[in-house]
Every structure is written in C-alpha cells, then in structure tokens.
PDB file of N, CA and C in Angstrom:
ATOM      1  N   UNK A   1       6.844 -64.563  -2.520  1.00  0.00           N
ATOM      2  CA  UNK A   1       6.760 -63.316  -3.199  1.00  0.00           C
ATOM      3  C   UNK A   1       7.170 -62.186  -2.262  1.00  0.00           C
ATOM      4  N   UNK A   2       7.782 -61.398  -2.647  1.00  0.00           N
ATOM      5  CA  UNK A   2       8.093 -60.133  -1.998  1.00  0.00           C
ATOM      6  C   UNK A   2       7.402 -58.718  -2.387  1.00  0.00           C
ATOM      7  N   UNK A   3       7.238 -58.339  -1.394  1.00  0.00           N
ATOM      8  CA  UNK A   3       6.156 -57.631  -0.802  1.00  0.00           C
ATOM      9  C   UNK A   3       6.869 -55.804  -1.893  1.00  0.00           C
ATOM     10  N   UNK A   4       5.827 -55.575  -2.189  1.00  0.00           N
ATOM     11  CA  UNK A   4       6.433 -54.280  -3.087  1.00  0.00           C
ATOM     12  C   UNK A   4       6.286 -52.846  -2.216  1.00  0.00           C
ATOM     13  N   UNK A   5       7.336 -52.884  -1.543  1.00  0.00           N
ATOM     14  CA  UNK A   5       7.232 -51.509  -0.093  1.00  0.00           C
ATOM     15  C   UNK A   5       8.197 -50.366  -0.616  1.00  0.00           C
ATOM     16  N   UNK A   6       7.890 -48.859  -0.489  1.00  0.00           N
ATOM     17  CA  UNK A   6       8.540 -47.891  -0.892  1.00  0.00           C
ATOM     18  C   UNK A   6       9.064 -47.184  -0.141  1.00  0.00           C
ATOM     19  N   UNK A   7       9.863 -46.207  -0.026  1.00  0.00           N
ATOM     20  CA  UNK A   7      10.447 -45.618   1.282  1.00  0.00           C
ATOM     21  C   UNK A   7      10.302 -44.250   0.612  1.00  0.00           C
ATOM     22  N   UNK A   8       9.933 -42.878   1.631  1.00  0.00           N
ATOM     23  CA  UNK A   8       9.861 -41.971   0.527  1.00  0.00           C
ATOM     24  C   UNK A   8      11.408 -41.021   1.077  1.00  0.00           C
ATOM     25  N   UNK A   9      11.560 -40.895  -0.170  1.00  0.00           N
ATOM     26  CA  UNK A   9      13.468 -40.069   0.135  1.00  0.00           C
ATOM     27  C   UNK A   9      13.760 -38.511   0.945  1.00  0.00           C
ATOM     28  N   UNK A  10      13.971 -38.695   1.669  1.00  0.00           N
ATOM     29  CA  UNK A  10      14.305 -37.359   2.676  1.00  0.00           C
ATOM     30  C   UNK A  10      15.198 -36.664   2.411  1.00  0.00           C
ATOM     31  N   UNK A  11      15.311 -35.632   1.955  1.00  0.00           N
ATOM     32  CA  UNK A  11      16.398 -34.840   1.224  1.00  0.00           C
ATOM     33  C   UNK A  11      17.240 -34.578   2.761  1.00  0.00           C
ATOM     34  N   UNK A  12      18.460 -34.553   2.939  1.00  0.00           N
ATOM     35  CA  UNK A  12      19.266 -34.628   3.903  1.00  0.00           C
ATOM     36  C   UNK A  12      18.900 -32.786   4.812  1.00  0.00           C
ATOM     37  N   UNK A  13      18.919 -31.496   3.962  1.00  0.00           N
ATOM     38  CA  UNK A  13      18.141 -30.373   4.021  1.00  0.00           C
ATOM     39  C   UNK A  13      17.121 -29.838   4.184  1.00  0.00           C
ATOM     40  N   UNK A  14      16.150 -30.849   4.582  1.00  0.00           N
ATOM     41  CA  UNK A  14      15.053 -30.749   4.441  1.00  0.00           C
ATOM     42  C   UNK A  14      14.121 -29.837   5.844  1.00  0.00           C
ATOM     43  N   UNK A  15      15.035 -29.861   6.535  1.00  0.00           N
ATOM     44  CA  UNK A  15      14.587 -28.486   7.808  1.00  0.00           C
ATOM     45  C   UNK A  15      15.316 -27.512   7.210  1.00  0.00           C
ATOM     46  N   UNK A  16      16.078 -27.733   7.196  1.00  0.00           N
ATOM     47  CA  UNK A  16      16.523 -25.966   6.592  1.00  0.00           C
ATOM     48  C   UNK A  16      15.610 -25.841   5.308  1.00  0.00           C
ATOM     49  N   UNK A  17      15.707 -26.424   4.450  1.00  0.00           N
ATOM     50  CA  UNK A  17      14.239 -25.860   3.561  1.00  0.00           C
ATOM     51  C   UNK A  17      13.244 -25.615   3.887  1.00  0.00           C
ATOM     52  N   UNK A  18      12.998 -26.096   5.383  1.00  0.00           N
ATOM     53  CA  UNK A  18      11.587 -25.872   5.582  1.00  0.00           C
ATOM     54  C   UNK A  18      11.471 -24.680   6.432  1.00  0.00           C
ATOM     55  N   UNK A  19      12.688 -24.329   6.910  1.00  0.00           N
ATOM     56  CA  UNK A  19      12.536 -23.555   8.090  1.00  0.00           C
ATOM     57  C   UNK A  19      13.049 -22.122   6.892  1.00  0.00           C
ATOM     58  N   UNK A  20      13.696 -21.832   5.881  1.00  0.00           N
ATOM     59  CA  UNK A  20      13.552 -21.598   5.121  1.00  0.00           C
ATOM     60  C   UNK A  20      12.457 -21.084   4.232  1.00  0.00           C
ATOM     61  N   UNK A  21      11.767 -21.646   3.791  1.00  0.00           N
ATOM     62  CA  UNK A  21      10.252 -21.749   3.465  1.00  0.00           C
ATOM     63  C   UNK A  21       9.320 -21.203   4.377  1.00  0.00           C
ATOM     64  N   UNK A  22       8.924 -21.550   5.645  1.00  0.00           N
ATOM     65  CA  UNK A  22       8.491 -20.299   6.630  1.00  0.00           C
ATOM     66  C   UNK A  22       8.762 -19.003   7.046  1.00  0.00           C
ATOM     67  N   UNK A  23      10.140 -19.296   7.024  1.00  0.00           N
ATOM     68  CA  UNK A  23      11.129 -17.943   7.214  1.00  0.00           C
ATOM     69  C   UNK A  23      10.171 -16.805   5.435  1.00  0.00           C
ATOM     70  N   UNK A  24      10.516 -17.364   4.473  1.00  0.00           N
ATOM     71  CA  UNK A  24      10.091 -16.322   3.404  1.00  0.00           C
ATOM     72  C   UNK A  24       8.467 -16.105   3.429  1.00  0.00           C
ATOM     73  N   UNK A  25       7.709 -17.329   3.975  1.00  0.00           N
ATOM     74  CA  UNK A  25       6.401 -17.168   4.115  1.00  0.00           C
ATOM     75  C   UNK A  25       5.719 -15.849   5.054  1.00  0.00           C
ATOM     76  N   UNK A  26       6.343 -15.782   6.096  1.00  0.00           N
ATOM     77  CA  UNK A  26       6.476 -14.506   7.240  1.00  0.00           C
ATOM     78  C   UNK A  26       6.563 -13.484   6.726  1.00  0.00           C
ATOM     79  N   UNK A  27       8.429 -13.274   5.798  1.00  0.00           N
ATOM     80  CA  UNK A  27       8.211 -12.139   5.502  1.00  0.00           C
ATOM     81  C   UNK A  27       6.978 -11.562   4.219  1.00  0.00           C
ATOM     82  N   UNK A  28       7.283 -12.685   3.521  1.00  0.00           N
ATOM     83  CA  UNK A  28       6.315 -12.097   2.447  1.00  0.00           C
ATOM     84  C   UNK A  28       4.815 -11.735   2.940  1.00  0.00           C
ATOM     85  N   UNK A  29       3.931 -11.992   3.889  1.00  0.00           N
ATOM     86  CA  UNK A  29       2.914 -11.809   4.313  1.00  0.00           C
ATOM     87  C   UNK A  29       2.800 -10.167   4.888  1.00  0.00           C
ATOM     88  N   UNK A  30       4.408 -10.355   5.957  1.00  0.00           N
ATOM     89  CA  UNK A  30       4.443  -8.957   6.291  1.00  0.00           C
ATOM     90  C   UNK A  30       4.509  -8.039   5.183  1.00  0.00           C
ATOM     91  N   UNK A  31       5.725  -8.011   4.193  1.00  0.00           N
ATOM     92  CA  UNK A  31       5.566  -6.815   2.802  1.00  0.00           C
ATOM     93  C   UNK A  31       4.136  -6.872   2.504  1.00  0.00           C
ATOM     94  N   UNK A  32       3.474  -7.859   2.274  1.00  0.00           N
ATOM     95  CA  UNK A  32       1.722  -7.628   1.436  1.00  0.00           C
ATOM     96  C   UNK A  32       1.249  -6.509   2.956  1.00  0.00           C
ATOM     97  N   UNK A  33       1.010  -6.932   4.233  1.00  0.00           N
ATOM     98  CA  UNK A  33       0.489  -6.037   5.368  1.00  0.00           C
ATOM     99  C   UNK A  33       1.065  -4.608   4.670  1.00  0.00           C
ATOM    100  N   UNK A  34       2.151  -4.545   4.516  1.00  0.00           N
ATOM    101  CA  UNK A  34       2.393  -3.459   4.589  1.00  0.00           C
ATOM    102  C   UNK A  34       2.355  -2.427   3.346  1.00  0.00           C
ATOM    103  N   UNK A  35       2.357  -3.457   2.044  1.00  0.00           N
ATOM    104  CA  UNK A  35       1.641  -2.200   1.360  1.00  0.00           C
ATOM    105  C   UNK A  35       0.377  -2.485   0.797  1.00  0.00           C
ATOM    106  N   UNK A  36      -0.562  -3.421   1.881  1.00  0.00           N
ATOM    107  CA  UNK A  36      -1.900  -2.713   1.974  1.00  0.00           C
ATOM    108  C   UNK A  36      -1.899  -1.427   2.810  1.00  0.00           C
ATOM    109  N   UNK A  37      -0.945  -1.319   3.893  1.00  0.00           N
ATOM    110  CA  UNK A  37      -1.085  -0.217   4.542  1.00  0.00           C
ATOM    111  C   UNK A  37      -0.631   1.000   3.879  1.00  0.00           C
ATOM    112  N   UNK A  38       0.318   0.790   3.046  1.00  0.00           N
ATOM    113  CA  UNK A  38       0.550   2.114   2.298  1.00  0.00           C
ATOM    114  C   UNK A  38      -0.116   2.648   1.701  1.00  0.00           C
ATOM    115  N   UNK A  39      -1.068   1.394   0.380  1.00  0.00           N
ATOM    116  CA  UNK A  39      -2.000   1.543  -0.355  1.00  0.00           C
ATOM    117  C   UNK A  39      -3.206   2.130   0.148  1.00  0.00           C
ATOM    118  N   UNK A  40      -4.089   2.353   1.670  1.00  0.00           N
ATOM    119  CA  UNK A  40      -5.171   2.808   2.303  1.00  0.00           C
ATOM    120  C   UNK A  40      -3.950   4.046   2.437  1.00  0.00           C
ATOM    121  N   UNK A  41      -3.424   4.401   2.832  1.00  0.00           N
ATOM    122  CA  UNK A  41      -2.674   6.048   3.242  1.00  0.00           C
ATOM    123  C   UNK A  41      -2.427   6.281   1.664  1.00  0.00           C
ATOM    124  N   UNK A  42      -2.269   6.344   0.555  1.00  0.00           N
ATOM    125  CA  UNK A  42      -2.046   6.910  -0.231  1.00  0.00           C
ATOM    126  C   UNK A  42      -3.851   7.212  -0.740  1.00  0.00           C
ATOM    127  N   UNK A  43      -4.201   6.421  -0.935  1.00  0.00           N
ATOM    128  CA  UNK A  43      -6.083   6.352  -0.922  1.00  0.00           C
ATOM    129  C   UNK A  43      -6.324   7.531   0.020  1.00  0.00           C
ATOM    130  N   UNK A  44      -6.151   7.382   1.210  1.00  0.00           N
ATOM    131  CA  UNK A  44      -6.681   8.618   2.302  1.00  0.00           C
ATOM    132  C   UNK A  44      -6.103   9.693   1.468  1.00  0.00           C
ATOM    133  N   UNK A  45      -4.853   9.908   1.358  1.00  0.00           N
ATOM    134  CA  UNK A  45      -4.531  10.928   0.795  1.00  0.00           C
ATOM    135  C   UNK A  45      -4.949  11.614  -0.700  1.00  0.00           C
ATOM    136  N   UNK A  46      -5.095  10.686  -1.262  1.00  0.00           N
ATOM    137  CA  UNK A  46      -5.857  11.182  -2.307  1.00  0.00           C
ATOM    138  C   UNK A  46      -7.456  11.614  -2.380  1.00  0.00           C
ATOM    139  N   UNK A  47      -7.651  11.255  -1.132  1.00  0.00           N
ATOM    140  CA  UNK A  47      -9.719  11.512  -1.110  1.00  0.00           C
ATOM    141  C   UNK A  47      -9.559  12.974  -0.021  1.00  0.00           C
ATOM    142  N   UNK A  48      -8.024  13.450   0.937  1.00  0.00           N
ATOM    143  CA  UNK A  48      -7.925  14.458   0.835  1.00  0.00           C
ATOM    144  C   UNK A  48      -8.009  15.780   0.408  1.00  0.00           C
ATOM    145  N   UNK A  49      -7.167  15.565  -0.932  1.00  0.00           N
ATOM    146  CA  UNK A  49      -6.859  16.117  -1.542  1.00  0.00           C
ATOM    147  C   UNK A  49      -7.879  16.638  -2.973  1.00  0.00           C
ATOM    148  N   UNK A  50      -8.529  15.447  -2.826  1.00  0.00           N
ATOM    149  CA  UNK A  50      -9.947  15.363  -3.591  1.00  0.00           C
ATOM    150  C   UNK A  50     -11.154  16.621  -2.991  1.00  0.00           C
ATOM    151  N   UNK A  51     -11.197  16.082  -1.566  1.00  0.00           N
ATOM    152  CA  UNK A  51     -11.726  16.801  -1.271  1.00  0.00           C
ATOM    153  C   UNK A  51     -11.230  18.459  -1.013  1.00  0.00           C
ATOM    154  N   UNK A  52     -10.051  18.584  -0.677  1.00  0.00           N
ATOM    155  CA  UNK A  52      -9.840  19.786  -1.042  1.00  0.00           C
ATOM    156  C   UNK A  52      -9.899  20.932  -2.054  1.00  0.00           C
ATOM    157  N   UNK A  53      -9.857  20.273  -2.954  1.00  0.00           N
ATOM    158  CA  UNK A  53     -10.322  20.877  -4.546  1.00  0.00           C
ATOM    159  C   UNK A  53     -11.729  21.070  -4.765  1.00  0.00           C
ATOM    160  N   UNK A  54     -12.387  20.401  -3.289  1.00  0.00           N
ATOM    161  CA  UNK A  54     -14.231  20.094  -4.335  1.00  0.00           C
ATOM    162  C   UNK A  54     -14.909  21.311  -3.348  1.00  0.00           C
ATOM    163  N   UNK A  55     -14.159  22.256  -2.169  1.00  0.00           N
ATOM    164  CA  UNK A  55     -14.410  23.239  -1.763  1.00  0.00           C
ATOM    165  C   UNK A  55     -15.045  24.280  -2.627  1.00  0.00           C
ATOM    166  N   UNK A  56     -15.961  25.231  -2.008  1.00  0.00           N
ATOM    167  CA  UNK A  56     -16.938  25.884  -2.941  1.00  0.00           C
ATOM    168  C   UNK A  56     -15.930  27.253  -3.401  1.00  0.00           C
ATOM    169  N   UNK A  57     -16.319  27.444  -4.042  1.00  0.00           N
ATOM    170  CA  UNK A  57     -15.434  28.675  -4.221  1.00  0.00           C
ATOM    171  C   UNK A  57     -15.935  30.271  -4.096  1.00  0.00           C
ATOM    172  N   UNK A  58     -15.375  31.269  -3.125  1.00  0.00           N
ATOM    173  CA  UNK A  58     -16.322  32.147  -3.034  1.00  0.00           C
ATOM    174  C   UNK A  58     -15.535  33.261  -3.343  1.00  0.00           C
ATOM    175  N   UNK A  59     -16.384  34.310  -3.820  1.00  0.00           N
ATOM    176  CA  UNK A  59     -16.227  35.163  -4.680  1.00  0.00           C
ATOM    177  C   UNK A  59     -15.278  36.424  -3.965  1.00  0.00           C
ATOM    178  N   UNK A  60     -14.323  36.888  -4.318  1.00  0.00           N
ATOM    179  CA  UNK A  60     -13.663  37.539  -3.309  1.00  0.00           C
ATOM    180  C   UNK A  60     -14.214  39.143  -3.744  1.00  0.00           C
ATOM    181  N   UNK A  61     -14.621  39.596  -2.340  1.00  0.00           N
ATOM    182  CA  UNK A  61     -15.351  40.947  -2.238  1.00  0.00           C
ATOM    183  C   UNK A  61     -14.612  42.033  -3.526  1.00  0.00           C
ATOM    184  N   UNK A  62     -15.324  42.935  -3.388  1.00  0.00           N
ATOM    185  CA  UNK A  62     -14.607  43.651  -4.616  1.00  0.00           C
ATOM    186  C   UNK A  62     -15.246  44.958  -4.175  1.00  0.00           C
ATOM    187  N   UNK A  63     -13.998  45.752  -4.060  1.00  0.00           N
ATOM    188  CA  UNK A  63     -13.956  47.109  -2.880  1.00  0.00           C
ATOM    189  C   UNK A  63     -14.276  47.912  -4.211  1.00  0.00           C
ATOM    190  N   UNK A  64     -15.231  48.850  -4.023  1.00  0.00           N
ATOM    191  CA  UNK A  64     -15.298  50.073  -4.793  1.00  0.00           C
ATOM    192  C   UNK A  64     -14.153  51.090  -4.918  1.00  0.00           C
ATOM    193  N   UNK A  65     -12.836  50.911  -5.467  1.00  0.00           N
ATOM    194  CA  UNK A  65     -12.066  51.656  -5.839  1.00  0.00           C
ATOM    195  C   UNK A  65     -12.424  53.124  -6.469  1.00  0.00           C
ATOM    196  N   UNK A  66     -11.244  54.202  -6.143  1.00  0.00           N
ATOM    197  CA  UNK A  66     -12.028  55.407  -6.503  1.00  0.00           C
ATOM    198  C   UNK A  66     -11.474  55.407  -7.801  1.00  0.00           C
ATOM    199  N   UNK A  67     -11.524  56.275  -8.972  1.00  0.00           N
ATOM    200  CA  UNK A  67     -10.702  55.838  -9.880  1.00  0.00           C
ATOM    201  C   UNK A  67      -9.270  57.179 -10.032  1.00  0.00           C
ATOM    202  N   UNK A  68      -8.660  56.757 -10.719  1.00  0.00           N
ATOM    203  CA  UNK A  68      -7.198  57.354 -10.656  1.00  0.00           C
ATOM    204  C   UNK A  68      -7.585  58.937 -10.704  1.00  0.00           C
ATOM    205  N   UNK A  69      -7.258  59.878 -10.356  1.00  0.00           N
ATOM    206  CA  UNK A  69      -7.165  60.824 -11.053  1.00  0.00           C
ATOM    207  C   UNK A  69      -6.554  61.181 -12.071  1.00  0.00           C
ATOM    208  N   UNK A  70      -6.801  61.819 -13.511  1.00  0.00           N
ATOM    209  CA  UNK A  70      -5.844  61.778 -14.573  1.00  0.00           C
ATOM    210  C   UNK A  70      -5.846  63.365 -14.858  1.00  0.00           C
ATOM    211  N   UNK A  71      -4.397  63.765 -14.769  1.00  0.00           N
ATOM    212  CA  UNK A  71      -4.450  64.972 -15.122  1.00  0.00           C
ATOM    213  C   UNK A  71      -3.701  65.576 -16.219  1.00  0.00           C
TER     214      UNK A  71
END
C-alpha cells in the first residue's frame, strides 16, 4: 500500500508577497499613528476653542457721556 503523503504548493512569489504584505502592514499602521495623531490635535483644538467661548463675559464700562447740546 502506498502511503497517502501531501506536499503543500509554494507559489513561486511567495517572498515577494510576503515581503509585500509587510511592506503594506508598516505602512498602514503608520497612516492609523498618524491620524490618531491628527485626531488628538484637532480634539485639542476644539476644547480650545471651546474653551475660549466659555470665558465670562464682562460688562464694558459705560462712561457718563455729556449729552449733545441742541440748539
């Protein structure tokens, strides 16, 4: 009887797919780094700007003007 043995098939490309495949793994990790980093600076900027608006507002003095003379 002969023995039932399999060989598994090696695509002839198969480093360049792979090196390939790391190669896009890298970059894609870096784009996500980087717009988490955008995403926290646009956040900062908006809790800026937030806070700039939530300043108290104070009443601007109001000078006793004399009144016109009308003649």
């Amino acid at each position: 009887m002969a023995k039932n043995t399999s060989s598994k098939f090696v695509r002839p490309d198969a480093d360049i797919r792979q090196a390939e495949a790391a190669k896009t793994t890298r970059l894609r990790s870096l784009r996500l780094a980087k717009e988490a980093e955008d995403a926290e600076k646009a956040a900062a900027a908006k809790l800026e700007t937030a806070a700039a608006k939530l300043r108290p507002r104070t009443r601007a003095s109001q000078r006793a003007t004399a009144p016109e003379p009308t003649t």
